[in-house]
Protein backbone atom coordinates (compact mmCIF):
# COMPACT_ATOMS: atom_id res chain seq x y z
CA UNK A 1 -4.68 27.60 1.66
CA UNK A 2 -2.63 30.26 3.50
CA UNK A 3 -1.93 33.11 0.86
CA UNK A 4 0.84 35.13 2.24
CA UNK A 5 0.62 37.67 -0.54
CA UNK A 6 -2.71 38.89 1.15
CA UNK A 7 -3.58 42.14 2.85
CA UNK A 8 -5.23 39.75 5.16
CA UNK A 9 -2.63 38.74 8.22
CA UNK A 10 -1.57 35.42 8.63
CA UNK A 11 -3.07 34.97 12.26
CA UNK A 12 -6.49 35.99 11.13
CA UNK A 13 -6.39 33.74 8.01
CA UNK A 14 -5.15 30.47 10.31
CA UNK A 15 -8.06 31.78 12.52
CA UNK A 16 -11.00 31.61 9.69
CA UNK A 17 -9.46 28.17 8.44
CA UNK A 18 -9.37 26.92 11.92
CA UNK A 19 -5.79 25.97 12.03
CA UNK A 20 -3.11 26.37 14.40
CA UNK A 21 -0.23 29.13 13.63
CA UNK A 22 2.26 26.93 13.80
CA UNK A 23 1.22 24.87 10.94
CA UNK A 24 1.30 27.90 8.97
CA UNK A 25 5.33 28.79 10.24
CA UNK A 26 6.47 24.92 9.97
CA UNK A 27 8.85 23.91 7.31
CA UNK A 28 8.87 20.29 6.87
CA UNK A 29 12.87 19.18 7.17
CA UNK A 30 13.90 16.27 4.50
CA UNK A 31 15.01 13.00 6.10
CA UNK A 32 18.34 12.67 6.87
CA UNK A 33 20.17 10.22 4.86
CA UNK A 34 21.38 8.05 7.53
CA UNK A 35 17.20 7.06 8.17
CA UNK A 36 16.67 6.61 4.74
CA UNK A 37 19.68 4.40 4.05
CA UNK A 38 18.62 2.48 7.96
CA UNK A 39 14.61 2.43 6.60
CA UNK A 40 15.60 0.82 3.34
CA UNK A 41 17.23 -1.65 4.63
CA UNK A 42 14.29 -2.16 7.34
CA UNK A 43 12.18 -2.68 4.18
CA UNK A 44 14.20 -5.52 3.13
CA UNK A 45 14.14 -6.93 6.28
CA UNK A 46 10.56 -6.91 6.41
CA UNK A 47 10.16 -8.27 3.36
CA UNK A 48 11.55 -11.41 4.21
CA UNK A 49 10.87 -11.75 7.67
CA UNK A 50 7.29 -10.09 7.85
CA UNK A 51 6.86 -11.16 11.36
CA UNK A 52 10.04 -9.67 13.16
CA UNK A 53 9.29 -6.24 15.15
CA UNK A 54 11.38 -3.49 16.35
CA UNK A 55 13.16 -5.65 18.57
CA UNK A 56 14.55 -8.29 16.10
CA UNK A 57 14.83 -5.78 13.64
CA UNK A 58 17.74 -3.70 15.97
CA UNK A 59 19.09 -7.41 16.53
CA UNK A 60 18.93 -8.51 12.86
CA UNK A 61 20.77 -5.08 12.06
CA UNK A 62 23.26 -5.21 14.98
CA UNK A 63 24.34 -8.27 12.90
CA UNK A 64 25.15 -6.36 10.38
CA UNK A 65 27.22 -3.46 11.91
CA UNK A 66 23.94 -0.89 12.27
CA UNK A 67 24.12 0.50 15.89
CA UNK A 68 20.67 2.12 15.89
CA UNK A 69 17.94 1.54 19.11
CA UNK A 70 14.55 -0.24 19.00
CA UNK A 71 13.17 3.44 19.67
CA UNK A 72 14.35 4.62 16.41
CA UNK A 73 13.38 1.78 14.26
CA UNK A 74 9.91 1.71 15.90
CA UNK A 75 9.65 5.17 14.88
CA UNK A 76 11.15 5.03 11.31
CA UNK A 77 8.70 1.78 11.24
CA UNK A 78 5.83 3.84 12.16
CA UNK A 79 6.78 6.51 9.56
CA UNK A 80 7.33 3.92 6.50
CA UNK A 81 3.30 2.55 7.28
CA UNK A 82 5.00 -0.67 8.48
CA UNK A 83 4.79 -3.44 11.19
CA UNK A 84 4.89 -7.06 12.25
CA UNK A 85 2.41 -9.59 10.88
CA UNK A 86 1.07 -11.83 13.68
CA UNK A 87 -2.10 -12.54 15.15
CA UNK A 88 -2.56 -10.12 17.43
CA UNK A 89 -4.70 -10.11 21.05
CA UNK A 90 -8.53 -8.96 21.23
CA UNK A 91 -8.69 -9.13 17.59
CA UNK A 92 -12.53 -8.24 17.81
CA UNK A 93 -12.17 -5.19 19.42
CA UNK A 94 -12.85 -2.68 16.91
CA UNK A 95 -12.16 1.38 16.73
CA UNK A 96 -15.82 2.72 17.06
CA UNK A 97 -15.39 5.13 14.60
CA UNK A 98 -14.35 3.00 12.17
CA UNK A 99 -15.93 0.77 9.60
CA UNK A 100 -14.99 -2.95 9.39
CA UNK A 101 -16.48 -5.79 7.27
CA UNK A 102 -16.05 -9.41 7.64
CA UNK A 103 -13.62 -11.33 5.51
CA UNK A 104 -15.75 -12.97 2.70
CA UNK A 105 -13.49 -14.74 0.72
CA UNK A 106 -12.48 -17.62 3.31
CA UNK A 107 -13.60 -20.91 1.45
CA UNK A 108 -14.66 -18.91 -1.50
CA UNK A 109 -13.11 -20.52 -5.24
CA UNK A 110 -12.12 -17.36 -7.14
CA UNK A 111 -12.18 -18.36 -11.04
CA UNK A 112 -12.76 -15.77 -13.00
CA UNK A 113 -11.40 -12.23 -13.35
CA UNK A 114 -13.24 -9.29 -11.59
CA UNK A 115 -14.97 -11.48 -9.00
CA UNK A 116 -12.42 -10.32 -6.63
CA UNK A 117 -9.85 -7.57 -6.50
CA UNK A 118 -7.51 -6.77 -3.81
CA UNK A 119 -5.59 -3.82 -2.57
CA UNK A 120 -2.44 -2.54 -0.48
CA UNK A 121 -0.20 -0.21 -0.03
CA UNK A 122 3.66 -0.22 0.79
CA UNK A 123 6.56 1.99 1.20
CA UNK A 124 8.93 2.60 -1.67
CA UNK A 125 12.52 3.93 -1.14
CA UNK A 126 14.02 6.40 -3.29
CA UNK A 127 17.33 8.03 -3.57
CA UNK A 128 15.90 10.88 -1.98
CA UNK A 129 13.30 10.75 0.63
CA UNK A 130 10.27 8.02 -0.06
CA UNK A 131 6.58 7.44 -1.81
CA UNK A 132 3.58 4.92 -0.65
CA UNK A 133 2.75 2.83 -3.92
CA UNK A 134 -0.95 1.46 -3.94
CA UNK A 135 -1.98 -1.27 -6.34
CA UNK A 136 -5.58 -2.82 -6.93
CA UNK A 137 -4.60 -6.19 -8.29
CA UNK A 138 -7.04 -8.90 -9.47
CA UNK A 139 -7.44 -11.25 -7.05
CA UNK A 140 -7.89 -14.63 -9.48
CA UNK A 141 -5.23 -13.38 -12.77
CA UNK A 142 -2.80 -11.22 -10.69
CA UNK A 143 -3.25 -8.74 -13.09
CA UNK A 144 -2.65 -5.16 -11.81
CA UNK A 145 -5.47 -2.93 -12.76
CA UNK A 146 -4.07 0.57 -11.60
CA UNK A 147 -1.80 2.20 -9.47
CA UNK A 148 -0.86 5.32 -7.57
CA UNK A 149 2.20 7.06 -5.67
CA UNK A 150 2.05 9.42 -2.45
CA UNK A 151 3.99 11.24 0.02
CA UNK A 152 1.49 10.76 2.35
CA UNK A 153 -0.45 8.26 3.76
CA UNK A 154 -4.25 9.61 3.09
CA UNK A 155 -6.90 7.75 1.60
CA UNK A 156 -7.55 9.93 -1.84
CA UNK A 157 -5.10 8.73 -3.40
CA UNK A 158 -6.45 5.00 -2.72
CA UNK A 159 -9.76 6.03 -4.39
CA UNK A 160 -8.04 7.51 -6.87
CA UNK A 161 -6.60 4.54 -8.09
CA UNK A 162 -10.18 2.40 -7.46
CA UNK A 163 -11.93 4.64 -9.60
CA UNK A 164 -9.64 3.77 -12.56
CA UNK A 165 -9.23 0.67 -12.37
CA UNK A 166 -13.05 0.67 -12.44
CA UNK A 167 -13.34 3.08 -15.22
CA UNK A 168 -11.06 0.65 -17.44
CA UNK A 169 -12.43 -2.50 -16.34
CA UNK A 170 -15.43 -2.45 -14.76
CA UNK A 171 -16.98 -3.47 -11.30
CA UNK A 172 -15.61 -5.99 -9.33
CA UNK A 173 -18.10 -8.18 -7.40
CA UNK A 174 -15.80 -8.20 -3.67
CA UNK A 175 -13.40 -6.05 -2.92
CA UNK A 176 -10.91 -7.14 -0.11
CA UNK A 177 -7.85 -5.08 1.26
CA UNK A 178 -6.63 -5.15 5.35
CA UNK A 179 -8.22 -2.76 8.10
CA UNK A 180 -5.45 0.27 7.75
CA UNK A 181 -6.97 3.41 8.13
CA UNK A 182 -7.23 4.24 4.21
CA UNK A 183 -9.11 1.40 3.61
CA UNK A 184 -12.16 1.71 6.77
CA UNK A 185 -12.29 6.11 6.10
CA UNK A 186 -15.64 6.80 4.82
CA UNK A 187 -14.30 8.52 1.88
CA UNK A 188 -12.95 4.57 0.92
CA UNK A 189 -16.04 2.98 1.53
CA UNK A 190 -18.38 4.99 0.52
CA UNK A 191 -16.43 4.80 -2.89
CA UNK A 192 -17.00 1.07 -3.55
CA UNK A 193 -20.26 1.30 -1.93
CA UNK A 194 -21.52 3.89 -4.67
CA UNK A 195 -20.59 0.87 -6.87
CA UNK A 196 -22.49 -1.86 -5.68
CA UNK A 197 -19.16 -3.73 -5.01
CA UNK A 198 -19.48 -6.38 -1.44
CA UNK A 199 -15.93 -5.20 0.96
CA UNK A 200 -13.94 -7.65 2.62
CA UNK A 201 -11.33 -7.35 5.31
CA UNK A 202 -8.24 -8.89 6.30
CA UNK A 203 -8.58 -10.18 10.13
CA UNK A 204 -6.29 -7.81 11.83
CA UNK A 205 -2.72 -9.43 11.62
CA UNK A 206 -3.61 -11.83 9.18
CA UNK A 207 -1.40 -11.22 6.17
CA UNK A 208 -2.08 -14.18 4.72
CA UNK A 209 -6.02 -13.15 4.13
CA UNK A 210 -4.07 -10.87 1.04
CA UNK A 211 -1.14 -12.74 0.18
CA UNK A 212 -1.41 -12.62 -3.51
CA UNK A 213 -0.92 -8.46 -2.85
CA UNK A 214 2.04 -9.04 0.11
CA UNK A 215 3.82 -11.34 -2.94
CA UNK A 216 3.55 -8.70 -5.10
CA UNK A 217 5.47 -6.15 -2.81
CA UNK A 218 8.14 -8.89 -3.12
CA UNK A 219 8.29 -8.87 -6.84
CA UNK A 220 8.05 -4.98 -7.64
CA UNK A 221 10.57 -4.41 -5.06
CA UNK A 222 13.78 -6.88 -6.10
CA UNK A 223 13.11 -7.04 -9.66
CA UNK A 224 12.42 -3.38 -10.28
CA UNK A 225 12.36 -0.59 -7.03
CA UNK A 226 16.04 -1.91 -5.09
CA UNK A 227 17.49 -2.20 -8.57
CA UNK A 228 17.42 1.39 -8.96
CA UNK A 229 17.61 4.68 -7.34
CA UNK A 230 14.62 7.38 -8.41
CA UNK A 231 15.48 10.80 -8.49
CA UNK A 232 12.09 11.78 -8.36
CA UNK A 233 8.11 10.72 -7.72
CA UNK A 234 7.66 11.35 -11.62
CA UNK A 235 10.52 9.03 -12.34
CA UNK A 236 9.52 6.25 -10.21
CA UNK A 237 6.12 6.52 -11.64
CA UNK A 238 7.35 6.09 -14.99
CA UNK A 239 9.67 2.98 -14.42
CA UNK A 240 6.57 1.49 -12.07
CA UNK A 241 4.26 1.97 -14.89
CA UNK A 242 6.94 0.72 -17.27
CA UNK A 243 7.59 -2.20 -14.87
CA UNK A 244 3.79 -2.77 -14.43
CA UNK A 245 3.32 -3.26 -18.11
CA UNK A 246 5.93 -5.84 -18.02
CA UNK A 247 4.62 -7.73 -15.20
CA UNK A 248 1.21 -7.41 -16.85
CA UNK A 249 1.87 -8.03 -20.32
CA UNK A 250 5.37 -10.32 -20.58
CA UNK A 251 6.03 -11.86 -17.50
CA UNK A 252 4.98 -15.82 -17.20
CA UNK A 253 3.46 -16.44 -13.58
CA UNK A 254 4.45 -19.54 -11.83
CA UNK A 255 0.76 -19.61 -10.26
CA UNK A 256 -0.89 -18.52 -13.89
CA UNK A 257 0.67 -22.46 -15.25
CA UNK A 258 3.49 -19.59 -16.81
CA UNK A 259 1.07 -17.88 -18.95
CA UNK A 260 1.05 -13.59 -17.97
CA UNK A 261 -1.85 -12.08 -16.28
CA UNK A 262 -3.17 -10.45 -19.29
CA UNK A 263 -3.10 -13.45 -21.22
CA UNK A 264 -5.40 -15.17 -18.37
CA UNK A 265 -7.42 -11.85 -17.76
CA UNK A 266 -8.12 -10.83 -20.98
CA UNK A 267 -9.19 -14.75 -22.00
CA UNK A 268 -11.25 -15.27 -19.30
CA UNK A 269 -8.90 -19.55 -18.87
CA UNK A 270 -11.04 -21.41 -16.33
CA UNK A 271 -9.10 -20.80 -13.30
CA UNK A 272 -9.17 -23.44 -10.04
CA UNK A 273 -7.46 -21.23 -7.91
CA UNK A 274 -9.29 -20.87 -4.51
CA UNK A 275 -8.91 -18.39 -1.56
């Protein structure tokens, strides 16, 4: 937005676009490589012990020779969109100026594909610096339907990725995904809502309300994103979406009676699977 090229001075543009100065002057510093080798390895971590928090991460990598404080992993944990999955205290208490909806899928048989998607987003390393990867995944098949990379953890590139997966197969009937900020911002909601599409939420904590999505994480990440080391965001977006199309298209699923998602999407098999 600033144009530095102007006649118009720097201070008085900042001024009309209401921003401060120094946001103007800042130039963002890369990561150094000693956090990004300390939050991939935090990643793992989480992965397979989703409950553990700063605390038993700095023990569970003390273990293992890493010598940094809980005030440093809380803060790399912070950056990376993480944190640890447990039932948390006053649960009801909401953010007023946010939107939440009840979780509608709790004794609900999904059987067939597009009654319910799901979405989530995690943190991706690469070999420098990392993305957010966010996937809308059918809730009953497993099938991905679309997916989208960021640098930052905004909400337009959620929609983005809603929008096509409902411009190449059509209208879910619920949508569920967990109460982060992307997913209660009124550009989010507003976006199924235009659709005619029901929202659910994850109670706060409960990572087991979108389970199918957390095992997911799981799967991208040891049989495709820790294998390698992406240069760039374009790169990783190519072997994600060449990845994807294997998980989609080739890949039996234990849960699918080892038959792939599109096979079971695209045939519409009577499903028993139940939330």
């Amino acid at each position: 937005m600033i144009d530095r090229s102007d006649k118009l001075p720097v201070t008085r543009q900042c001024q009309i676009l209401a921003l401060s100065r120094s946001s103007a002057y800042y130039t963002r510093k890369p990561v150094p490589e000693s956090d990004l080798a300390l939050m991939r390895r935090i990643d793992e971590l989480h992965l397979d012990f989703p409950f553990a928090g700063s605390r038993m991460l700095r023990d569970l990598l003390r273990l293992e020779g890493h010598t940094a404080g809980r005030k440093r992993i809380a803060r790399l944990m912070r950056q990376m969109g993480i944190e640890a999955l447990y039932r948390k205290r006053n649960t009801s208490r909401r953010h007023p100026g946010h939107a939440v909806f009840p979780y509608l899928l709790r004794g609900l048989a999904i059987t067939r594909p597009n009654q319910v998607w799901a979405m989530d987003i995690t943190y991706l390393p690469m070999k420098r610096g990392f993305v957010y990867l966010a996937v809308v995944l059918d809730w009953a098949t497993r099938r991905v339907l679309s997916f989208r990379l960021s640098n930052t953890l905004t909400a337009d590139f959620c929609v983005e990725a809603v929008e096509e997966a409902i411009a190449r197969h059509g209208v879910p009937e619920i949508f569920n995904t967990d109460q982060g900020s992307q997913f209660t911002s009124s550009e989010f909601v507003i976006c199924l809502q235009r659709h005619g599409i029901r929202l659910s939420m994850d109670g706060k904590g409960c990572w087991r309300d979108n389970v199918f999505v957390e095992r997911l994480w799981k799967t991208i990440k040891y049989e495709e994103v820790y294998l390698h080391a992406y240069d760039s965001v374009t790169e990783a977006r190519q072997a994600l979406s060449r990845y994807i199309t294997f998980y989609n298209s080739r890949r039996p699923h234990s849960a699918l009676d080892g038959q792939t998602p599109d096979t079971v999407y695209f045939t519409q098999q009577p499903m028993t699977l139940a939330a």
